[in-house]
N, C-alpha and C. Protein backbone atom coordinates (compact mmCIF):
# COMPACT_ATOMS: atom_id res chain seq x y z
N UNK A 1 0.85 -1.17 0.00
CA UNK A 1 0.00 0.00 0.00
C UNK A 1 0.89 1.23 0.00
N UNK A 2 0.46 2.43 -1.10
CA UNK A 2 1.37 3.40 -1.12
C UNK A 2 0.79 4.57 -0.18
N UNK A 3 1.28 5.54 0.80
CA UNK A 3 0.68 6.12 1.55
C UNK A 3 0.95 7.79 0.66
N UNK A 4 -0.22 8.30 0.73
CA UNK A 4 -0.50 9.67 -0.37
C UNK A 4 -0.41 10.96 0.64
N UNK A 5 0.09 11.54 -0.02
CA UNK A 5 0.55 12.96 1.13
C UNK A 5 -0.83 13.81 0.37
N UNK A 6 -1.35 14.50 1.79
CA UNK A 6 -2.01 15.28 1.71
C UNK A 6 -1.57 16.93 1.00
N UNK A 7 -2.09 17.60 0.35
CA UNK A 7 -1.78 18.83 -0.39
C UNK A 7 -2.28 19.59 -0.20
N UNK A 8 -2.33 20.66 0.98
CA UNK A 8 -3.44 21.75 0.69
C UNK A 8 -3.31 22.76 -0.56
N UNK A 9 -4.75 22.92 -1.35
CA UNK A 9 -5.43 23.40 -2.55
C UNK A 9 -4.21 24.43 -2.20
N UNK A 10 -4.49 25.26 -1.01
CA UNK A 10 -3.98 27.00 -1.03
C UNK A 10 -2.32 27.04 -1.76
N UNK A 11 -1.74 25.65 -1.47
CA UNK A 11 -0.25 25.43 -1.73
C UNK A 11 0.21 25.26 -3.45
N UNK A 12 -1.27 24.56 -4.04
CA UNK A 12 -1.04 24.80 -5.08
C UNK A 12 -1.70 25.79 -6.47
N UNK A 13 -2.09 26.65 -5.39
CA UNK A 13 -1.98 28.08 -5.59
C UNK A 13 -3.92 28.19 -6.50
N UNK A 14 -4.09 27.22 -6.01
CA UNK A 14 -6.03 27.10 -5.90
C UNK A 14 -6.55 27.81 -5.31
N UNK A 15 -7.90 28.70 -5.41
CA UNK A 15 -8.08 29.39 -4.56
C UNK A 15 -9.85 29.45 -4.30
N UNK A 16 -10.27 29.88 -3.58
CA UNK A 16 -12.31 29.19 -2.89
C UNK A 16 -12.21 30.34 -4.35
N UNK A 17 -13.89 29.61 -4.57
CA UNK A 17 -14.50 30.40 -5.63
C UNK A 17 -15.11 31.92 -4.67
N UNK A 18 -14.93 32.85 -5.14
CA UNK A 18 -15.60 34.34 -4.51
C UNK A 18 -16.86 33.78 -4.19
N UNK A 19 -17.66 34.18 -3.47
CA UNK A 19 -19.09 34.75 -3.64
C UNK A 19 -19.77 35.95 -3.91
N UNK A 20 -20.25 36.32 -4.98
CA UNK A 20 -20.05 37.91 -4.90
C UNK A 20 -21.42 38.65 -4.01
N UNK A 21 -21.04 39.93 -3.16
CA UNK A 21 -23.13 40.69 -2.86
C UNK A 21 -23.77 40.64 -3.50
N UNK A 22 -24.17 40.21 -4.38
CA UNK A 22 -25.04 39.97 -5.31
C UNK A 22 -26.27 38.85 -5.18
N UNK A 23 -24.75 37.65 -4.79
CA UNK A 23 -25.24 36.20 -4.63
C UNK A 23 -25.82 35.98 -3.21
N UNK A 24 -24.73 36.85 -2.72
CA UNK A 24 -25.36 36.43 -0.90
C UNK A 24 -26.59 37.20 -0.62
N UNK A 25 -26.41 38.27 -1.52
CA UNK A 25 -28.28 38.81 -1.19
C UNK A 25 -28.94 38.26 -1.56
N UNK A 26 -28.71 37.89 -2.90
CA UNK A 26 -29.83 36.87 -3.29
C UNK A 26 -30.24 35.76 -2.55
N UNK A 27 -29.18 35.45 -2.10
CA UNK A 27 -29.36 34.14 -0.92
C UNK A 27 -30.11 34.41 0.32
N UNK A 28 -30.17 35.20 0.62
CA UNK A 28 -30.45 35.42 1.90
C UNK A 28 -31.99 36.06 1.72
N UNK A 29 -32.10 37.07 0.41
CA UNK A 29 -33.60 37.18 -0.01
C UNK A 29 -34.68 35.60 -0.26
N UNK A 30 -34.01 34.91 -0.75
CA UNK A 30 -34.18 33.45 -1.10
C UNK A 30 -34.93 32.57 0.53
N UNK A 31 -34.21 32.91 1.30
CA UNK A 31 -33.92 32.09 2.56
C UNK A 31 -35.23 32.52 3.33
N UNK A 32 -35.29 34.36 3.42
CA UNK A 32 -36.34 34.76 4.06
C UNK A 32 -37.77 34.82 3.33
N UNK A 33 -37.88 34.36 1.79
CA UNK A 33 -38.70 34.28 1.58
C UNK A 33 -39.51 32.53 2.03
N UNK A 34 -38.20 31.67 2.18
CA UNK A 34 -38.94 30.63 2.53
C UNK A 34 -39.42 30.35 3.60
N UNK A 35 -38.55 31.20 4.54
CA UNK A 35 -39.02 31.31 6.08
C UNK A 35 -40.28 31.56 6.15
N UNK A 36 -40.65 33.00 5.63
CA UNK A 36 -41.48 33.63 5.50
C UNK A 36 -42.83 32.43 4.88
N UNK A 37 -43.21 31.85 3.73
CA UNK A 37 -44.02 31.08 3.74
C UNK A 37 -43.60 29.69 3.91
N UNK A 38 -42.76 28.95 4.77
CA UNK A 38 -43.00 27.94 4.81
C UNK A 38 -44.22 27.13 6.04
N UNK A 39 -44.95 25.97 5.74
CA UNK A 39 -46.43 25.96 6.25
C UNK A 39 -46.00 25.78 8.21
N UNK A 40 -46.85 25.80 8.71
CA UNK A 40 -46.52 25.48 9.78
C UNK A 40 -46.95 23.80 10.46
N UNK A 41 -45.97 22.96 11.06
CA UNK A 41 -46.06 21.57 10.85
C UNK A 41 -46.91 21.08 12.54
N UNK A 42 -47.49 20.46 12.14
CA UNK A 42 -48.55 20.28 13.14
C UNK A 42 -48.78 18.79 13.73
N UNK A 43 -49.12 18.25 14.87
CA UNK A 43 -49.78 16.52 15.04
C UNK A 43 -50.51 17.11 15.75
N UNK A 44 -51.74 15.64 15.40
CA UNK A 44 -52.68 15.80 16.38
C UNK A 44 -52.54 14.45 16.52
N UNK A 45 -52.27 14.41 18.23
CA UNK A 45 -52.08 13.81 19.34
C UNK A 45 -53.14 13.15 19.99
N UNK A 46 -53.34 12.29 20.51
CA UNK A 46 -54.28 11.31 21.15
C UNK A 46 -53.94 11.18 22.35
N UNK A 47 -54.48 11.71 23.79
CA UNK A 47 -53.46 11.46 25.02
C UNK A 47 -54.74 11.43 25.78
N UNK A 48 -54.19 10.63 26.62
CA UNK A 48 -55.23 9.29 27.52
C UNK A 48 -55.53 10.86 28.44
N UNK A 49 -56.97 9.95 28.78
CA UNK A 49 -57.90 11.44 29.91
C UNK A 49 -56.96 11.55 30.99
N UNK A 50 -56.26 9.90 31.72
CA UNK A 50 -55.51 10.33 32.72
C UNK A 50 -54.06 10.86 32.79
N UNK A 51 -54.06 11.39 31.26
CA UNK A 51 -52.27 11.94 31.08
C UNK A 51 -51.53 10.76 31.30
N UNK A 52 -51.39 9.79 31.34
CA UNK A 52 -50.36 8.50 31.20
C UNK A 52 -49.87 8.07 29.87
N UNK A 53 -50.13 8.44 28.82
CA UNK A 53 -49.70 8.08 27.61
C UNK A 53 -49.94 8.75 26.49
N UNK A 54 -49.17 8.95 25.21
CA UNK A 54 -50.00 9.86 24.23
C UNK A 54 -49.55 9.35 22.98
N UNK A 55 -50.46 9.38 22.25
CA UNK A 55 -49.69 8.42 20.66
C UNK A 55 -49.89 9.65 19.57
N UNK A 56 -49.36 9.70 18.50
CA UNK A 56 -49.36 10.50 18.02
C UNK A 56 -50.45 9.88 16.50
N UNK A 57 -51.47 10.25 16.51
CA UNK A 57 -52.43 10.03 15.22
C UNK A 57 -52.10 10.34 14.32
N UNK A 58 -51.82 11.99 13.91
CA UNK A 58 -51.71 12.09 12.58
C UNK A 58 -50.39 13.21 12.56
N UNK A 59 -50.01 13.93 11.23
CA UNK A 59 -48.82 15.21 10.97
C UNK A 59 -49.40 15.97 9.97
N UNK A 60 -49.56 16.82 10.24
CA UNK A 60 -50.23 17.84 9.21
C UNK A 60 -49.51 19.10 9.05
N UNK A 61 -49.67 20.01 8.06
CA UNK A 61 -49.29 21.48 7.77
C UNK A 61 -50.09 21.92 7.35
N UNK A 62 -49.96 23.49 7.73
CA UNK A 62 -51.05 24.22 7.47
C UNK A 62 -50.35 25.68 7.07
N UNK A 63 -51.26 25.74 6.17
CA UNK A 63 -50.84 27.12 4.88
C UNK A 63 -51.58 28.25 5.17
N UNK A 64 -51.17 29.15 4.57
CA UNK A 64 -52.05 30.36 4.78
C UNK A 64 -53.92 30.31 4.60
N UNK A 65 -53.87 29.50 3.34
CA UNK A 65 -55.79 29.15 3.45
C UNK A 65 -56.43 27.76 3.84
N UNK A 66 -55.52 26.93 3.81
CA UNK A 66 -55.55 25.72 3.95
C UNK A 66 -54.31 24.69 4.94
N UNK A 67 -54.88 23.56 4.90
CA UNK A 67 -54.46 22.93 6.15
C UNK A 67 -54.12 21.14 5.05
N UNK A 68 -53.22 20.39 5.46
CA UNK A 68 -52.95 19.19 4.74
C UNK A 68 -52.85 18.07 6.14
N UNK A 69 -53.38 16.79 6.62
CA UNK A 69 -53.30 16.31 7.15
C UNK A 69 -52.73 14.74 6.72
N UNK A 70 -51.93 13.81 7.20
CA UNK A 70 -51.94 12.35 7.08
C UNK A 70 -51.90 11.61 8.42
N UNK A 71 -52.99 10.38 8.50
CA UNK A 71 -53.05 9.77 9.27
C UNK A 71 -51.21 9.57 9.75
N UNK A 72 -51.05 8.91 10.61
CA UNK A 72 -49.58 8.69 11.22
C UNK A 72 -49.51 6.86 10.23
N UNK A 73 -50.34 6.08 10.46
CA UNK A 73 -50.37 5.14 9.91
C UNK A 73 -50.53 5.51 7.84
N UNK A 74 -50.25 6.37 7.31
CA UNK A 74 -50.67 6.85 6.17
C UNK A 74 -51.47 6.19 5.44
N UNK A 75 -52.76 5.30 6.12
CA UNK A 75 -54.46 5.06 5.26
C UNK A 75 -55.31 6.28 4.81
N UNK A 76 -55.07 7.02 5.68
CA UNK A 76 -55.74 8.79 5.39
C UNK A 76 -54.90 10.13 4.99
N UNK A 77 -55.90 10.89 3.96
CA UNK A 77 -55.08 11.78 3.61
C UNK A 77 -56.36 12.90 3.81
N UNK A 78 -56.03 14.25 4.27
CA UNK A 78 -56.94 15.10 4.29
C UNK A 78 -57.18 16.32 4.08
N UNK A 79 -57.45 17.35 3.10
CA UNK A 79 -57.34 18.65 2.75
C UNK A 79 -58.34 19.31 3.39
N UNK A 80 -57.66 20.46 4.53
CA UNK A 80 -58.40 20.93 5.28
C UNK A 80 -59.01 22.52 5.23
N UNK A 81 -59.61 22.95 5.27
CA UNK A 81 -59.90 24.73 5.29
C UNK A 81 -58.96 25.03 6.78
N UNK A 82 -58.87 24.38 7.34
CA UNK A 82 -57.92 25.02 8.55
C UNK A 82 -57.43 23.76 9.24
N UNK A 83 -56.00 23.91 10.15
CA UNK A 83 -55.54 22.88 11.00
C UNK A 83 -56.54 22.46 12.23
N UNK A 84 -57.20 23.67 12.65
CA UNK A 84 -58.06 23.05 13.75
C UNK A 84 -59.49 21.73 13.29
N UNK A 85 -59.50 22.08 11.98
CA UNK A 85 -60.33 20.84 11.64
C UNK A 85 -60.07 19.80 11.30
N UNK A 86 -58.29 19.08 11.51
CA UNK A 86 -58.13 17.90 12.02
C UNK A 86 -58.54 17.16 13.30
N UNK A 87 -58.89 17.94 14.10
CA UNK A 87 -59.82 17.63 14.98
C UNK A 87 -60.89 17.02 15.05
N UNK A 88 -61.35 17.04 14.02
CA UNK A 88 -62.78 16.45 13.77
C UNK A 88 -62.59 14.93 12.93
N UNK A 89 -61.44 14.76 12.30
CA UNK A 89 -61.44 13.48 11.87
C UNK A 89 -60.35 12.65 12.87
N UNK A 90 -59.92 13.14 13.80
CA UNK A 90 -59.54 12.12 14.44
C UNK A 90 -59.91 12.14 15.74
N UNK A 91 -61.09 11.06 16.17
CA UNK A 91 -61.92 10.39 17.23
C UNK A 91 -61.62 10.49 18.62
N UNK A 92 -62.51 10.94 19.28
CA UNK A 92 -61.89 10.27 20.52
C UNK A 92 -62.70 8.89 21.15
N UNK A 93 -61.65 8.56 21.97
CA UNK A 93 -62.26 7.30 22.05
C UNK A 93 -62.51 6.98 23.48
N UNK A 94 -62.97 6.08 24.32
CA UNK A 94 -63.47 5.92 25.47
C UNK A 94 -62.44 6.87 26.60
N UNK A 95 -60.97 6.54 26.23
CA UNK A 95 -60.07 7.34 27.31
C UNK A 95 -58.94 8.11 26.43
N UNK A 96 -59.42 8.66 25.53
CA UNK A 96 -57.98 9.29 25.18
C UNK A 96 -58.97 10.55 24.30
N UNK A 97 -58.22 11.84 23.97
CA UNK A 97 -59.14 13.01 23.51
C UNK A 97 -57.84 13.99 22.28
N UNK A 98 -57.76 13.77 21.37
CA UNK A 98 -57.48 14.41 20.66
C UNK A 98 -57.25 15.74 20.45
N UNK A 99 -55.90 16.42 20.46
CA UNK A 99 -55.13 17.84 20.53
C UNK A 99 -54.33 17.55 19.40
N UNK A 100 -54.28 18.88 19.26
CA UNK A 100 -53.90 19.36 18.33
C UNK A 100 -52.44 20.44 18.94
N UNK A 101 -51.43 19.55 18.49
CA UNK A 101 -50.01 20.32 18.69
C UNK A 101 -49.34 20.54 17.62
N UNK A 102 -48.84 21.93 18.30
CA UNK A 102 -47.80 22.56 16.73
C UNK A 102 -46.75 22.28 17.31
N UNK A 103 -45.49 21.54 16.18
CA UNK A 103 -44.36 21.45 16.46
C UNK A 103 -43.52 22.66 17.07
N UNK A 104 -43.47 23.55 16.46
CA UNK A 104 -42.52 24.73 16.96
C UNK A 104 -43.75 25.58 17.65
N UNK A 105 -43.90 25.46 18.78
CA UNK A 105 -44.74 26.35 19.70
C UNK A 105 -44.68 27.95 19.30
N UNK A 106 -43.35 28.54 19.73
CA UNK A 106 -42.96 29.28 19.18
C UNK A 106 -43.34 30.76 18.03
N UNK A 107 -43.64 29.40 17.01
CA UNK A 107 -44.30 29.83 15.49
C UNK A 107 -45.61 30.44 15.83
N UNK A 108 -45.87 31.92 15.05
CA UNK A 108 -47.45 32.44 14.96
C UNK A 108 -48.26 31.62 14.29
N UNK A 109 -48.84 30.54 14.64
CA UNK A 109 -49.46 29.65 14.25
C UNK A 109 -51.14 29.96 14.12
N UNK A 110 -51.22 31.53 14.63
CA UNK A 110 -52.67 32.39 14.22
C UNK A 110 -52.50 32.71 12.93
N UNK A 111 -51.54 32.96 12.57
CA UNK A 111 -51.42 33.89 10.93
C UNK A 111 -52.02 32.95 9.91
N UNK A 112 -52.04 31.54 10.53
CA UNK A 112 -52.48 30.08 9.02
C UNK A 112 -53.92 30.88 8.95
């Protein structure tokens, strides 16, 4: 086995490609526009009346007019007028009651 000497680029007189203001604004216009609409990501949660356990039913996002839901098991798919009306398709059942949690708390999750 022949052992290969490492070369740094800078030595052989290689040099990083620029980035020019141009690009990084653009980049960064780019970045905040996705911030800016990307949906906000949602489960609705199934958690027992006595708080001892909680499974997670479904993952949904929700857009400025609309709301997208999938079962967690993915048999269901659901296009919603809003995230709070995943609520209504997933049941509650003798001991457990269905919420609705947004991943990033955080997030203005009024503005959907």
């Amino acid at each position: 086995m022949t052992e290969q000497s490492t070369i740094d680029s800078a030595s052989k007189g290689e040099t990083e490609p620029q980035t020019s203001d141009t690009e990084t604004e653009f980049t960064a216009m780019v970045n905040e526009m996705v911030a800016d609409q990307a949906p906000q990501v949602f489960a609705v949660v199934l958690e027992r009346d006595d708080q001892s356990d909680a499974t997670v039913a479904a993952w949904g996002m929700s857009f400025d007019d609309q709301a997208y839901m999938v079962k967690a098991n993915g048999n269901s798919k659901y296009f919603l007028a809003d995230a709070e009306n995943a609520l209504a398709y997933i049941h509650r059942t003798d001991n457990a009651t269905p919420q609705l949690v947004w991943v990033n708390p955080t997030a203005d999750a009024s503005e959907d």
